[in-house]
PDB file of N, CA and C in Angstrom:
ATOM      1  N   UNK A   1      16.455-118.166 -97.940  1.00  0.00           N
ATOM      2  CA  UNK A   1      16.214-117.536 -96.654  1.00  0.00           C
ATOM      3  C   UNK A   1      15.192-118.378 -95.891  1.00  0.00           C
ATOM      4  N   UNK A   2      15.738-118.463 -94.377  1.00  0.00           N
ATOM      5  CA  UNK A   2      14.546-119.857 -93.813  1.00  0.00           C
ATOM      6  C   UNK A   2      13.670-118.714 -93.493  1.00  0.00           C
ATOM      7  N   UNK A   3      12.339-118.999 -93.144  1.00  0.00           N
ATOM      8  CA  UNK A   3      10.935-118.597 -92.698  1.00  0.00           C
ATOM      9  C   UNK A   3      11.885-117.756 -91.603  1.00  0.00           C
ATOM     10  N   UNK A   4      10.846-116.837 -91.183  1.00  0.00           N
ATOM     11  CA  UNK A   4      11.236-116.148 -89.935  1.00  0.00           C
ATOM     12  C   UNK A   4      12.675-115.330 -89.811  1.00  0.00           C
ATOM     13  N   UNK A   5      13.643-115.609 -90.462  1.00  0.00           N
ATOM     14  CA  UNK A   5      15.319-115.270 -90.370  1.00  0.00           C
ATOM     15  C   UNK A   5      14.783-113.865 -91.072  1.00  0.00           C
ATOM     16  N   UNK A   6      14.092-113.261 -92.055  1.00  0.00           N
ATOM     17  CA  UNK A   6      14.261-111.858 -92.911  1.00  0.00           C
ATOM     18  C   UNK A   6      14.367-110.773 -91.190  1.00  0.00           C
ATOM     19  N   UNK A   7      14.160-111.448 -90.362  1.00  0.00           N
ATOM     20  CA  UNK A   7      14.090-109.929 -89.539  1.00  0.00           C
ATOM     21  C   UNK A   7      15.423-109.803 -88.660  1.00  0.00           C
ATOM     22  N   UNK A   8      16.273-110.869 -89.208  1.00  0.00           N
ATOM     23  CA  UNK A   8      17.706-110.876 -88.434  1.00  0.00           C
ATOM     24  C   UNK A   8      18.807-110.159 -89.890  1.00  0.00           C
ATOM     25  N   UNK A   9      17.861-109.879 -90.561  1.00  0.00           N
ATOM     26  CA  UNK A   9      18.679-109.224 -91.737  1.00  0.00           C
ATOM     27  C   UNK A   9      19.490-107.818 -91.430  1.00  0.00           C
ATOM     28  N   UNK A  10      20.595-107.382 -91.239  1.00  0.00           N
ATOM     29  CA  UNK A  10      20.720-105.913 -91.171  1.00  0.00           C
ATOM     30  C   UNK A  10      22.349-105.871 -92.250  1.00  0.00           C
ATOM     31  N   UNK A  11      22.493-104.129 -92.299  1.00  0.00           N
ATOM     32  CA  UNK A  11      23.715-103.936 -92.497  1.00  0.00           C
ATOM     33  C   UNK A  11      24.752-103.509 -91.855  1.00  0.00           C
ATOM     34  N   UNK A  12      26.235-103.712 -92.229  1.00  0.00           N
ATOM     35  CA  UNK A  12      26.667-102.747 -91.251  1.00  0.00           C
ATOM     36  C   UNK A  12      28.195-102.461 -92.107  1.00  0.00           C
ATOM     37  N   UNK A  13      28.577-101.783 -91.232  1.00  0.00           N
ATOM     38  CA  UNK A  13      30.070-100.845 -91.393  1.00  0.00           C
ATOM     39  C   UNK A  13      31.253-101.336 -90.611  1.00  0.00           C
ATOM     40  N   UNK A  14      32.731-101.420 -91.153  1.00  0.00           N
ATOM     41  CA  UNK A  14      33.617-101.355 -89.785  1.00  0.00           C
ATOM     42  C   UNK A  14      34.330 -99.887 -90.246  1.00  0.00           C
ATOM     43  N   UNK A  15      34.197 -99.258 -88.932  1.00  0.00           N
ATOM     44  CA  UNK A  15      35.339 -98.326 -88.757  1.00  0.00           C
ATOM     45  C   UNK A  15      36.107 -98.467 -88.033  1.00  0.00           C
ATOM     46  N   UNK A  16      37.723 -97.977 -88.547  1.00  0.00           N
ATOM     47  CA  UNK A  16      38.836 -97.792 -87.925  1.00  0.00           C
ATOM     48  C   UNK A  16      39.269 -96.604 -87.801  1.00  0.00           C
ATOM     49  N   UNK A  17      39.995 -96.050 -86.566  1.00  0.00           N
ATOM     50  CA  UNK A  17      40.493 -95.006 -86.645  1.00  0.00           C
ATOM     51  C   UNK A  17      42.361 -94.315 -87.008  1.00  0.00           C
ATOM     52  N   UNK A  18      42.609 -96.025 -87.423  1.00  0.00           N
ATOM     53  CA  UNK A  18      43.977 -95.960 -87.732  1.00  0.00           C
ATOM     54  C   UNK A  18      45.281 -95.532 -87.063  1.00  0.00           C
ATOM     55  N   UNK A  19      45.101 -95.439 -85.589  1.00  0.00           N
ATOM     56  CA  UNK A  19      45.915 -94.940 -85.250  1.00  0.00           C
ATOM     57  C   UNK A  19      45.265 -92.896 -84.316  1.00  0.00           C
ATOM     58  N   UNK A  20      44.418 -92.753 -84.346  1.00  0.00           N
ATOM     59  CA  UNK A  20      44.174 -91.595 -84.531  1.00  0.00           C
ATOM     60  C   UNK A  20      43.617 -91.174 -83.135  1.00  0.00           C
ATOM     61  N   UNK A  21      44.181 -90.230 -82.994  1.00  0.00           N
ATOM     62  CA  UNK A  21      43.604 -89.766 -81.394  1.00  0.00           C
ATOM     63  C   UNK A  21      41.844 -89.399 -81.100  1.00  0.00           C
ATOM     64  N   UNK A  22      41.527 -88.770 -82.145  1.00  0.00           N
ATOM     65  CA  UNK A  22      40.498 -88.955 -81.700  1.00  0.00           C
ATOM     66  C   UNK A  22      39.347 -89.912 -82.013  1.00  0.00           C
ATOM     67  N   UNK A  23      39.816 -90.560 -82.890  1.00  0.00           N
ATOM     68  CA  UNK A  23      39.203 -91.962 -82.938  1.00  0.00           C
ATOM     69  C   UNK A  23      39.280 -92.620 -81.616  1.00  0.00           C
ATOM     70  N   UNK A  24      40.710 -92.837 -80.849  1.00  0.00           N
ATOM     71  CA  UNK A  24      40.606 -93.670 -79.609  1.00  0.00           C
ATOM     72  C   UNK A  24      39.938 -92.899 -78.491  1.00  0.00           C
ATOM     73  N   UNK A  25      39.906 -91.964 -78.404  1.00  0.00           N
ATOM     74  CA  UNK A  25      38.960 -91.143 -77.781  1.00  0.00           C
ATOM     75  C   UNK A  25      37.691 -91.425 -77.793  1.00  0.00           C
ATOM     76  N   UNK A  26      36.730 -91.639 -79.439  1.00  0.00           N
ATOM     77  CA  UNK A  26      36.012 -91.917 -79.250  1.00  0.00           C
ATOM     78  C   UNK A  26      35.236 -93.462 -78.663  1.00  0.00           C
ATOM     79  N   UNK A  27      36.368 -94.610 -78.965  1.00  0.00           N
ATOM     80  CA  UNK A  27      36.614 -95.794 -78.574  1.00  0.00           C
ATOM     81  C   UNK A  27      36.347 -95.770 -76.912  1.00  0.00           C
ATOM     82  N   UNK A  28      37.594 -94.798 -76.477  1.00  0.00           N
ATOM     83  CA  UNK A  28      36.813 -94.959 -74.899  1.00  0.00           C
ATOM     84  C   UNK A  28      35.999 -93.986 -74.328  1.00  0.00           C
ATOM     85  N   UNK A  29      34.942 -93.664 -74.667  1.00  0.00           N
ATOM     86  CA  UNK A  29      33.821 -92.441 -74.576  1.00  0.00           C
ATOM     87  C   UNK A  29      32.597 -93.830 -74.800  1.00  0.00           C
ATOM     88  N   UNK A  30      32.698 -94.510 -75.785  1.00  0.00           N
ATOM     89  CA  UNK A  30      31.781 -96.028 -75.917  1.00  0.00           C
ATOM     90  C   UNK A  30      32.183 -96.657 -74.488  1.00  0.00           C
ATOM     91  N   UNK A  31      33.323 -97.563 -74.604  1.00  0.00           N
ATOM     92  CA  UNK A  31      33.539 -97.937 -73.252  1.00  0.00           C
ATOM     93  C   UNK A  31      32.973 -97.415 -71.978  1.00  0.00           C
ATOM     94  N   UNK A  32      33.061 -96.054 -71.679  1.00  0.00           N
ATOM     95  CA  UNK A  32      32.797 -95.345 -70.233  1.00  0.00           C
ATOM     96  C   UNK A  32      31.113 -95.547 -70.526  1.00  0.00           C
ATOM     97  N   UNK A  33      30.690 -95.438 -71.670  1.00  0.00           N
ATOM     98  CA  UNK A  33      28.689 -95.523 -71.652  1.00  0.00           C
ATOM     99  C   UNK A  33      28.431 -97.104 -71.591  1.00  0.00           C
ATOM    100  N   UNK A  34      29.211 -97.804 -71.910  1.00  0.00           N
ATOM    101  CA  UNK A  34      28.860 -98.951 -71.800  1.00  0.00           C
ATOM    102  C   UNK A  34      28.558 -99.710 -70.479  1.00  0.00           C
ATOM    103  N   UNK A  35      30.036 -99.274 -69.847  1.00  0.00           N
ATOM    104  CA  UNK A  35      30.178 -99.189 -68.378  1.00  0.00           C
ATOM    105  C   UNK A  35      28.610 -98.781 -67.892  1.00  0.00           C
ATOM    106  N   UNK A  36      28.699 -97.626 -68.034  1.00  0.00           N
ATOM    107  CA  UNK A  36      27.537 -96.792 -67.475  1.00  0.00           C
ATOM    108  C   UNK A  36      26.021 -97.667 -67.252  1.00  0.00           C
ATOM    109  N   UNK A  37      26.029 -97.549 -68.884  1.00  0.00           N
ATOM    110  CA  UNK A  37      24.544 -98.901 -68.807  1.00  0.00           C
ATOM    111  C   UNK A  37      24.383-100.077 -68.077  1.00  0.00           C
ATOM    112  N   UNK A  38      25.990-101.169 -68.365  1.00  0.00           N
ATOM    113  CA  UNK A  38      25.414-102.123 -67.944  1.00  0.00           C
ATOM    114  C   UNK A  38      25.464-102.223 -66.092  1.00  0.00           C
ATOM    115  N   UNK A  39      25.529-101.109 -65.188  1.00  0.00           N
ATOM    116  CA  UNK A  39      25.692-100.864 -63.786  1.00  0.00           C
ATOM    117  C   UNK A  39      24.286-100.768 -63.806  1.00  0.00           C
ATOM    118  N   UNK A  40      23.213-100.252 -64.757  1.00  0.00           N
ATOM    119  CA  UNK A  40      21.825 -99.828 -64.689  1.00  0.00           C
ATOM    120  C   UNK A  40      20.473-101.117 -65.402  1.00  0.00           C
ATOM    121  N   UNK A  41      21.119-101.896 -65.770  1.00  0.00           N
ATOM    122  CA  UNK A  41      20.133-102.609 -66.834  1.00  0.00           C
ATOM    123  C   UNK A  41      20.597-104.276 -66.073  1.00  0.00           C
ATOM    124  N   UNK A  42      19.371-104.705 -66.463  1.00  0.00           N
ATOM    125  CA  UNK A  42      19.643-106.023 -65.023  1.00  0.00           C
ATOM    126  C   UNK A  42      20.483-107.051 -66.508  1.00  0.00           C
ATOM    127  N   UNK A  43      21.477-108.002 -65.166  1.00  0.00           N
ATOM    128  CA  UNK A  43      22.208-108.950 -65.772  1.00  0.00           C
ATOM    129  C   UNK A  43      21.347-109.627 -66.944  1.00  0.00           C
ATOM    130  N   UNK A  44      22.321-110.031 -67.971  1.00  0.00           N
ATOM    131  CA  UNK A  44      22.126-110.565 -69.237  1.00  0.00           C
ATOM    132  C   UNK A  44      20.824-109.890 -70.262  1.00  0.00           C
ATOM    133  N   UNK A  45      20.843-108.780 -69.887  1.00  0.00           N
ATOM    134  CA  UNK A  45      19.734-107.754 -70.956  1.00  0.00           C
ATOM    135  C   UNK A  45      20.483-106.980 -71.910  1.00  0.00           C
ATOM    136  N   UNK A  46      22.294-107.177 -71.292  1.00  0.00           N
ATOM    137  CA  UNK A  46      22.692-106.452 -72.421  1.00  0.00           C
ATOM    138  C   UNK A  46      24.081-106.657 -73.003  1.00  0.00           C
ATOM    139  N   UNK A  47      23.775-107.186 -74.223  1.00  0.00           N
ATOM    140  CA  UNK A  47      25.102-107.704 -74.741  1.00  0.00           C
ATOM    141  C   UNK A  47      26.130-106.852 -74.694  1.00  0.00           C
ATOM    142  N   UNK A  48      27.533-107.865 -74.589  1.00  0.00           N
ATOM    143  CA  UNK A  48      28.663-107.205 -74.194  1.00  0.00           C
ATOM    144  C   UNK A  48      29.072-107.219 -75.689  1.00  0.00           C
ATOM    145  N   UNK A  49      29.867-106.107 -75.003  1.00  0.00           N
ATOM    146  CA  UNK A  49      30.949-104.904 -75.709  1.00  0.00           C
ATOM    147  C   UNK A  49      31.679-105.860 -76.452  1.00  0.00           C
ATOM    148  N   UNK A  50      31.654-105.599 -77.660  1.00  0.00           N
ATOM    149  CA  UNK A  50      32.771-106.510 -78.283  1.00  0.00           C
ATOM    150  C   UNK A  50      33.422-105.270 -79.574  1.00  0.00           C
ATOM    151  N   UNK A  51      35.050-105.569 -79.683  1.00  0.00           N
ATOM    152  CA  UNK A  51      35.544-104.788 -80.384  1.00  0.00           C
ATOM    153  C   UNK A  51      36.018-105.483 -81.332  1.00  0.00           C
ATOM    154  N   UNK A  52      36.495-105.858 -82.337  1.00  0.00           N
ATOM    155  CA  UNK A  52      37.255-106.264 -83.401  1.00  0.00           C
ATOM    156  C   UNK A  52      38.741-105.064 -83.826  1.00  0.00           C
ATOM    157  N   UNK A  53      39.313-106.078 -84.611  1.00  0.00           N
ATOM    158  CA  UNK A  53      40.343-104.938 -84.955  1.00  0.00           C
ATOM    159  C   UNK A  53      40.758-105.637 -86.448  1.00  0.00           C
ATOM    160  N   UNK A  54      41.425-104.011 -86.925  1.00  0.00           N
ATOM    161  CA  UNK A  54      41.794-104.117 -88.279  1.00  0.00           C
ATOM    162  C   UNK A  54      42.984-103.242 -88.451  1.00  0.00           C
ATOM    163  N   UNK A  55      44.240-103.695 -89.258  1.00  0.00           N
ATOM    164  CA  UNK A  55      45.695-102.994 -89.368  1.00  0.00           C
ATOM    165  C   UNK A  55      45.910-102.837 -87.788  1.00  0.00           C
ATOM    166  N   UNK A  56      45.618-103.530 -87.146  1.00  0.00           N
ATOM    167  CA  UNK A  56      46.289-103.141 -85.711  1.00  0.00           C
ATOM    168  C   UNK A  56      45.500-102.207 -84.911  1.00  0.00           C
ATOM    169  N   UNK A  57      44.598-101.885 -85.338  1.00  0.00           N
ATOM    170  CA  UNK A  57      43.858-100.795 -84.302  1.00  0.00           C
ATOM    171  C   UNK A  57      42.374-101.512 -84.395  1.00  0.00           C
ATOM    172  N   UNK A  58      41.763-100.604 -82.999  1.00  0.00           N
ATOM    173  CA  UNK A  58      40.564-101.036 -83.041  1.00  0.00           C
ATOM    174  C   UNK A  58      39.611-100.773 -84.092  1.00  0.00           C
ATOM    175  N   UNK A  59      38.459-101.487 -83.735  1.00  0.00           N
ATOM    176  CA  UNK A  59      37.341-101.059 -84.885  1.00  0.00           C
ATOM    177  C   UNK A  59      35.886-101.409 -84.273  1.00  0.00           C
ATOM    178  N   UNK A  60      35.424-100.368 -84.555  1.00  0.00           N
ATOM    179  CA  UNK A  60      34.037-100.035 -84.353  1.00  0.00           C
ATOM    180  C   UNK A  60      32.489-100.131 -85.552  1.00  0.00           C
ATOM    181  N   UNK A  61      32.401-101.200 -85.295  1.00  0.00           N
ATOM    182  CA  UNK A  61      31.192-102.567 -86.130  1.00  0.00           C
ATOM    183  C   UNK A  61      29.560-102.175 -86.163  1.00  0.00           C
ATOM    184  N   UNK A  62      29.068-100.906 -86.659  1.00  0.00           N
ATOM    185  CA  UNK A  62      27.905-100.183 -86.402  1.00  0.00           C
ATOM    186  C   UNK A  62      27.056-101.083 -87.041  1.00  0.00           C
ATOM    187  N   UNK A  63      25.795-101.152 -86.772  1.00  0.00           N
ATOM    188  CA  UNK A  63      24.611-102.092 -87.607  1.00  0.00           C
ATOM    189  C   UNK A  63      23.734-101.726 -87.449  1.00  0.00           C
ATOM    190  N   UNK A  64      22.574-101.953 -88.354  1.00  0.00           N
ATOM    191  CA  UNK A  64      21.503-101.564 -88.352  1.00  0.00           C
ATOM    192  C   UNK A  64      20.305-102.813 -88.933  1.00  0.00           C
ATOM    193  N   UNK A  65      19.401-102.958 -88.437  1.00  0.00           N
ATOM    194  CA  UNK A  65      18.836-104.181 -88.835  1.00  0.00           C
ATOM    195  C   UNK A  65      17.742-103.560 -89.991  1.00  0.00           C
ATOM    196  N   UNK A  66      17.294-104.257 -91.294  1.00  0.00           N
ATOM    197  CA  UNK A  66      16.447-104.020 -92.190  1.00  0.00           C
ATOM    198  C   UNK A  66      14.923-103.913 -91.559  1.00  0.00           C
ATOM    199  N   UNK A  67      14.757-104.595 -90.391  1.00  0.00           N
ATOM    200  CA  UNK A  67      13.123-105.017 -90.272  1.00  0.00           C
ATOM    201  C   UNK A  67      13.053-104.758 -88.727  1.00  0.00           C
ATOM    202  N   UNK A  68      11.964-104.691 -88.443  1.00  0.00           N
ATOM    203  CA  UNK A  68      11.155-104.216 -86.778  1.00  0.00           C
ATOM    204  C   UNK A  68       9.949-104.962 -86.908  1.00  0.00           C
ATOM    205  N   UNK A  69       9.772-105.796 -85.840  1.00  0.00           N
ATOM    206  CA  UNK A  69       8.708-106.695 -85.677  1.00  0.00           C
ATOM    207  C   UNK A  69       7.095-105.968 -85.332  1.00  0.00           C
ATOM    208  N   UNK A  70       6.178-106.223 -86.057  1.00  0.00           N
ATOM    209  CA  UNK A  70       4.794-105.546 -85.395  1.00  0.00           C
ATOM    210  C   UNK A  70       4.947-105.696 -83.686  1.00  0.00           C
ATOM    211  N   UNK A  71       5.400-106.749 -83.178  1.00  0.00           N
ATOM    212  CA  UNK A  71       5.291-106.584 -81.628  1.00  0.00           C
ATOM    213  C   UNK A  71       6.051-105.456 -81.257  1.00  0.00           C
ATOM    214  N   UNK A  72       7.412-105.144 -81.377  1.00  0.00           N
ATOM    215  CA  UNK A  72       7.931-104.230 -81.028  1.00  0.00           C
ATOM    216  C   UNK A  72       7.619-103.122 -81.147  1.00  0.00           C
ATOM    217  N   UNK A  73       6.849-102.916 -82.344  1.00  0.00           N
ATOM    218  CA  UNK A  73       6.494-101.615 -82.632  1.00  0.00           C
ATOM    219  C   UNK A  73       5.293-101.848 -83.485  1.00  0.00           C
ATOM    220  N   UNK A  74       4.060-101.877 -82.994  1.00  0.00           N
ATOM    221  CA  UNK A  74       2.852-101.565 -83.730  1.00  0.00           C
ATOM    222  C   UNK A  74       1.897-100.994 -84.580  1.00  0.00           C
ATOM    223  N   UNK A  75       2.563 -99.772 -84.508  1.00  0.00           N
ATOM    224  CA  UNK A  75       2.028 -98.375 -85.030  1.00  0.00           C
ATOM    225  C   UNK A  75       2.943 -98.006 -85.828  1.00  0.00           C
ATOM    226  N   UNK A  76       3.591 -97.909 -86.536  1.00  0.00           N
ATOM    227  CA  UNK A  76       4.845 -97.262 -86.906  1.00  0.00           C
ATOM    228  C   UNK A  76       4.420 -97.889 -88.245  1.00  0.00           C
ATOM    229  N   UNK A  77       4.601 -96.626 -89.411  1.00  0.00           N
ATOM    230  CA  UNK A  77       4.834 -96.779 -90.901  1.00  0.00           C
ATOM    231  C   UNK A  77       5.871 -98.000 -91.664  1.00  0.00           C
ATOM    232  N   UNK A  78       5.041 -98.553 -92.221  1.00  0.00           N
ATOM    233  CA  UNK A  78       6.158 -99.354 -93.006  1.00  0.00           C
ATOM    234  C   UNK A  78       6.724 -98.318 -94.515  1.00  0.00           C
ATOM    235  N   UNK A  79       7.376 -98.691 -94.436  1.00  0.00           N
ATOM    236  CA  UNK A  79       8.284 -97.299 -95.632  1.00  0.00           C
ATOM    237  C   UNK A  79       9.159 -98.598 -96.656  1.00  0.00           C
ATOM    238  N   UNK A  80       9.025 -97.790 -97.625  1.00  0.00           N
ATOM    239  CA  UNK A  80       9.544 -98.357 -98.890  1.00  0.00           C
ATOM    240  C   UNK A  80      10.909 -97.997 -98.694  1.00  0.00           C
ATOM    241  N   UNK A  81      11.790 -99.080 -99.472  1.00  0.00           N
ATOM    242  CA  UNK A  81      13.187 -99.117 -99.528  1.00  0.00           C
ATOM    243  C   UNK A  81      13.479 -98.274-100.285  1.00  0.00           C
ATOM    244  N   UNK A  82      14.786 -97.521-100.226  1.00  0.00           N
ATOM    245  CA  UNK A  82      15.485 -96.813-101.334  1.00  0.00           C
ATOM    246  C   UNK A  82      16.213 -97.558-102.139  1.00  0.00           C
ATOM    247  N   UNK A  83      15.978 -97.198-103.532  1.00  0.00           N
ATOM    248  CA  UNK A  83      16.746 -98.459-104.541  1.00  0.00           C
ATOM    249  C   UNK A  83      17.822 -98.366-104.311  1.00  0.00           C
ATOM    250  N   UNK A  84      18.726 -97.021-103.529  1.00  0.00           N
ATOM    251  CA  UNK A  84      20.301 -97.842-103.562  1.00  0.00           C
ATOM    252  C   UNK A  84      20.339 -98.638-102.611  1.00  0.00           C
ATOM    253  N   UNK A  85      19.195 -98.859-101.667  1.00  0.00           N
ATOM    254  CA  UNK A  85      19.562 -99.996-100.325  1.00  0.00           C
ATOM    255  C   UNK A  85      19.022-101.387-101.188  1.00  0.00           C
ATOM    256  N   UNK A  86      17.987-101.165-101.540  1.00  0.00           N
ATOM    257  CA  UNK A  86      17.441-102.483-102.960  1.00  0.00           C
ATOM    258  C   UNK A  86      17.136-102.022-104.436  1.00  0.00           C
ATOM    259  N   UNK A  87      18.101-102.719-104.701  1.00  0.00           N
ATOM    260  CA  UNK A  87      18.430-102.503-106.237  1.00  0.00           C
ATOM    261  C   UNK A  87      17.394-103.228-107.028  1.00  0.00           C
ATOM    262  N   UNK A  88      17.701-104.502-105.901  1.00  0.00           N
ATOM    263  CA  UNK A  88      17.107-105.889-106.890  1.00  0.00           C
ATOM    264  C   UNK A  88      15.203-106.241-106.284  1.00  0.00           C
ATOM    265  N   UNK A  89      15.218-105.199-105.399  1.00  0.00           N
ATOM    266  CA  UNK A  89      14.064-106.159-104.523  1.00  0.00           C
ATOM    267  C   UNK A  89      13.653-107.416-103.791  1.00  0.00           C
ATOM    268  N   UNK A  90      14.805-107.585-103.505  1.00  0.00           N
ATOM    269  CA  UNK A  90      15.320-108.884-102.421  1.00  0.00           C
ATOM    270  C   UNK A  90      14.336-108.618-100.869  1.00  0.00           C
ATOM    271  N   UNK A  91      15.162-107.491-100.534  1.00  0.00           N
ATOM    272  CA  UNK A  91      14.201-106.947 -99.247  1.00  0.00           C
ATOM    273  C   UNK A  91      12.720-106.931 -99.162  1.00  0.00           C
ATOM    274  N   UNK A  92      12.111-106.218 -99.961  1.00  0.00           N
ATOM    275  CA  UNK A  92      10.807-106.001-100.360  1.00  0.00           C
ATOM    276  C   UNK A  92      10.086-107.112-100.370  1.00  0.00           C
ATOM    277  N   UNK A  93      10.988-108.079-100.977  1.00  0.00           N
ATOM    278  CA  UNK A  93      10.117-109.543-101.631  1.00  0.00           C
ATOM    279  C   UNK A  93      10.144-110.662-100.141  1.00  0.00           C
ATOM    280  N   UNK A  94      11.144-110.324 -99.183  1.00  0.00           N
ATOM    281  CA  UNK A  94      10.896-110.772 -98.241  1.00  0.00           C
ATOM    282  C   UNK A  94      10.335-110.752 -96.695  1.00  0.00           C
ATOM    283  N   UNK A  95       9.858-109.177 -97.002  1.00  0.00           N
ATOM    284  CA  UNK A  95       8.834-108.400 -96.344  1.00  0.00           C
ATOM    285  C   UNK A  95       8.059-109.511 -96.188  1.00  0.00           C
ATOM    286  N   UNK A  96       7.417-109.543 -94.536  1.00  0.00           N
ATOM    287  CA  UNK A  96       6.347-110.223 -94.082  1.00  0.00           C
ATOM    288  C   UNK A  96       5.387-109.350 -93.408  1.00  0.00           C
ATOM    289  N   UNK A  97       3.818-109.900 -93.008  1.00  0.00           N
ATOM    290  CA  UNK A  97       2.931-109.219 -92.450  1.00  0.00           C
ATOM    291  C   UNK A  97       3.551-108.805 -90.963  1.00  0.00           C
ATOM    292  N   UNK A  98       4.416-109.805 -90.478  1.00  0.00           N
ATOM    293  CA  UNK A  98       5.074-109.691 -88.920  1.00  0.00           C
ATOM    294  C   UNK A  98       6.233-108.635 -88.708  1.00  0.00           C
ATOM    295  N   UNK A  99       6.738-107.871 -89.955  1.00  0.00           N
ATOM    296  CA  UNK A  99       7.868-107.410 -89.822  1.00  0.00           C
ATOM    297  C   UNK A  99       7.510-105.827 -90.734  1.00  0.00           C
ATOM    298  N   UNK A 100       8.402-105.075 -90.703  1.00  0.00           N
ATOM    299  CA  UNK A 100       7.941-103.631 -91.420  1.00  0.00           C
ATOM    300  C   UNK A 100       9.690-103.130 -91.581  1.00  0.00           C
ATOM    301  N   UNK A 101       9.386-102.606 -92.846  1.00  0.00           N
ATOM    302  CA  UNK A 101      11.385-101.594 -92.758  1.00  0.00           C
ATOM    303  C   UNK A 101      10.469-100.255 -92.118  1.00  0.00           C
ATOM    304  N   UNK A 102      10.800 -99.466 -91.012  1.00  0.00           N
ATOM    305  CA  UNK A 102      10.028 -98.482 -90.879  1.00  0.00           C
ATOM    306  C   UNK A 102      11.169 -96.902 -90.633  1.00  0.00           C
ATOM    307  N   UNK A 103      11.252 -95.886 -90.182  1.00  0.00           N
ATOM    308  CA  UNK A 103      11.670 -94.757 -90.060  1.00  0.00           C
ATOM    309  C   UNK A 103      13.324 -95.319 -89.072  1.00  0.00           C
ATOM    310  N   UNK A 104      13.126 -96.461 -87.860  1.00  0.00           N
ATOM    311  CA  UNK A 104      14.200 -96.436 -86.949  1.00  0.00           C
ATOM    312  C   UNK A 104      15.059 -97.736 -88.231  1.00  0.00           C
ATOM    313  N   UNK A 105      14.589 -98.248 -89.251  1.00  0.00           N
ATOM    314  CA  UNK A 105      15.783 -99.430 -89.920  1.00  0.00           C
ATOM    315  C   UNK A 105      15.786 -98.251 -91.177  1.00  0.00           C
ATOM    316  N   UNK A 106      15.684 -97.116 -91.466  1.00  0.00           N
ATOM    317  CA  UNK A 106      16.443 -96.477 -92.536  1.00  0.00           C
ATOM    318  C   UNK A 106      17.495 -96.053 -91.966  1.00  0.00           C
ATOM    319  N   UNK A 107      19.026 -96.307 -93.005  1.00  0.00           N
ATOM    320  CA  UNK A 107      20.385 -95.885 -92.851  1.00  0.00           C
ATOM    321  C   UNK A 107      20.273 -94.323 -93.809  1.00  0.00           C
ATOM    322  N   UNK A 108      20.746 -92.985 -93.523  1.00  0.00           N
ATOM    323  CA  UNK A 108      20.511 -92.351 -94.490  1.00  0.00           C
ATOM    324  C   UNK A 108      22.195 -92.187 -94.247  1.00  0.00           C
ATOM    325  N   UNK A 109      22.535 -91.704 -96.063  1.00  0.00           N
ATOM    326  CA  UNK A 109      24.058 -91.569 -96.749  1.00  0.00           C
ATOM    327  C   UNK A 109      24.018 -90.402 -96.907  1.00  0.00           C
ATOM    328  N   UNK A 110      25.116 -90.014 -96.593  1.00  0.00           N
ATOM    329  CA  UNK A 110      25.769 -88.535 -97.373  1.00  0.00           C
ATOM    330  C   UNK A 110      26.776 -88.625 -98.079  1.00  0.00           C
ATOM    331  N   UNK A 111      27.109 -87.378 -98.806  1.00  0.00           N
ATOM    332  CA  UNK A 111      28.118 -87.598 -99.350  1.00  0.00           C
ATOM    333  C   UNK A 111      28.785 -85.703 -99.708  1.00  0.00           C
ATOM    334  N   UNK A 112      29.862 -85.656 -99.375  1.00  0.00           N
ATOM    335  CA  UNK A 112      30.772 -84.604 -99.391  1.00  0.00           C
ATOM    336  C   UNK A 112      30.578 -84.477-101.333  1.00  0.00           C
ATOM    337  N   UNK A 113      30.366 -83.021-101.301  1.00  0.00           N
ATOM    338  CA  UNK A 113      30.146 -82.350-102.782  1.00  0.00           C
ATOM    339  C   UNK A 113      31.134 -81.102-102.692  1.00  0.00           C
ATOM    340  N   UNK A 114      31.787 -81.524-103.717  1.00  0.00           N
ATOM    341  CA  UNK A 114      33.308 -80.176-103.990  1.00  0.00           C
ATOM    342  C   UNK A 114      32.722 -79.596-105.051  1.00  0.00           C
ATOM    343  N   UNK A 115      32.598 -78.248-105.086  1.00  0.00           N
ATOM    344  CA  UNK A 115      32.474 -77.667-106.249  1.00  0.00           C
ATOM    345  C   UNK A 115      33.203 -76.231-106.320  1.00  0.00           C
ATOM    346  N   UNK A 116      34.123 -76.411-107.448  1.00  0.00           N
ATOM    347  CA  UNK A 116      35.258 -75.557-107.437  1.00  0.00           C
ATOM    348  C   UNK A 116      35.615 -75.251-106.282  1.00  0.00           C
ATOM    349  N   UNK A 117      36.486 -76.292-106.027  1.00  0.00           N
ATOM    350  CA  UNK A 117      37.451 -76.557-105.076  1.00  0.00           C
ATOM    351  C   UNK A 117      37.025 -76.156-103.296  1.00  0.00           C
ATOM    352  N   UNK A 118      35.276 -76.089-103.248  1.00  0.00           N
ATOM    353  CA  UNK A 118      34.874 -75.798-102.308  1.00  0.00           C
ATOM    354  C   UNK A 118      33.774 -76.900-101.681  1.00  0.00           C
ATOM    355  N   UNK A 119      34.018 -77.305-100.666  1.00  0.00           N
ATOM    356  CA  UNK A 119      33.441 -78.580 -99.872  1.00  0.00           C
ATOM    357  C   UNK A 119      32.005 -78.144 -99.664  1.00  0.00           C
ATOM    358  N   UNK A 120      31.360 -78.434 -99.923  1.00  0.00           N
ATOM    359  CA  UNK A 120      29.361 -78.358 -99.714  1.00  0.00           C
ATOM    360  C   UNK A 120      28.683 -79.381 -98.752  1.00  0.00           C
TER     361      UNK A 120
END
């Protein structure tokens, strides 16, 4: 990892909606806010819209970055990783004084629990 790059670290997801109405729904509900913003936010402050696709339909590329720079945010808790995000301590070990994982770079997981045959 070069010097400085740990804070371009993030993860991310693709979703597809396969075909699905309200997946494309939600596809252009992004579009119309996107619209929206960039009529309000001065030229080149805000990267364009980019979609990818997978099996033929669109897909929607969510991310989240591991680290937040002390400039950006000064005050804000640095918070320990959850071992299922670091297993190995990769992240941790490349923690700098300039950078923090804090409350806005935690991803939190759920997960659907059936118990006797009832969704929780």
């Amino acid at each position: 990892l070069r010097p400085g790059s740990a804070m371009y670290l993030r993860q991310q997801i693709q979703l597809t909606g396969l075909g699905s109405p309200i997946f494309k729904r939600t596809v252009d509900t992004i579009k119309t806010l996107d619209h929206l913003f960039s009529r309000k936010v001065p030229d080149g402050r805000l990267n364009p819209l980019q979609f990818s696709s997978a099996f033929g339909d669109v897909t929607l590329e969510p991310s989240n970055r591991y680290f937040t720079t002390r400039k950006e945010d000064p005050n804000s808790i640095d918070l320990p990783f959850q071992a299922s995000v670091d297993p190995k301590g990769f992240l941790r070990e490349v923690r700098q004084s300039t950078i923090f994982h804090g409350e806005d770079n935690q991803v939190l997981y759920f997960a659907a629990v059936v118990d006797e045959g009832v969704q929780k």
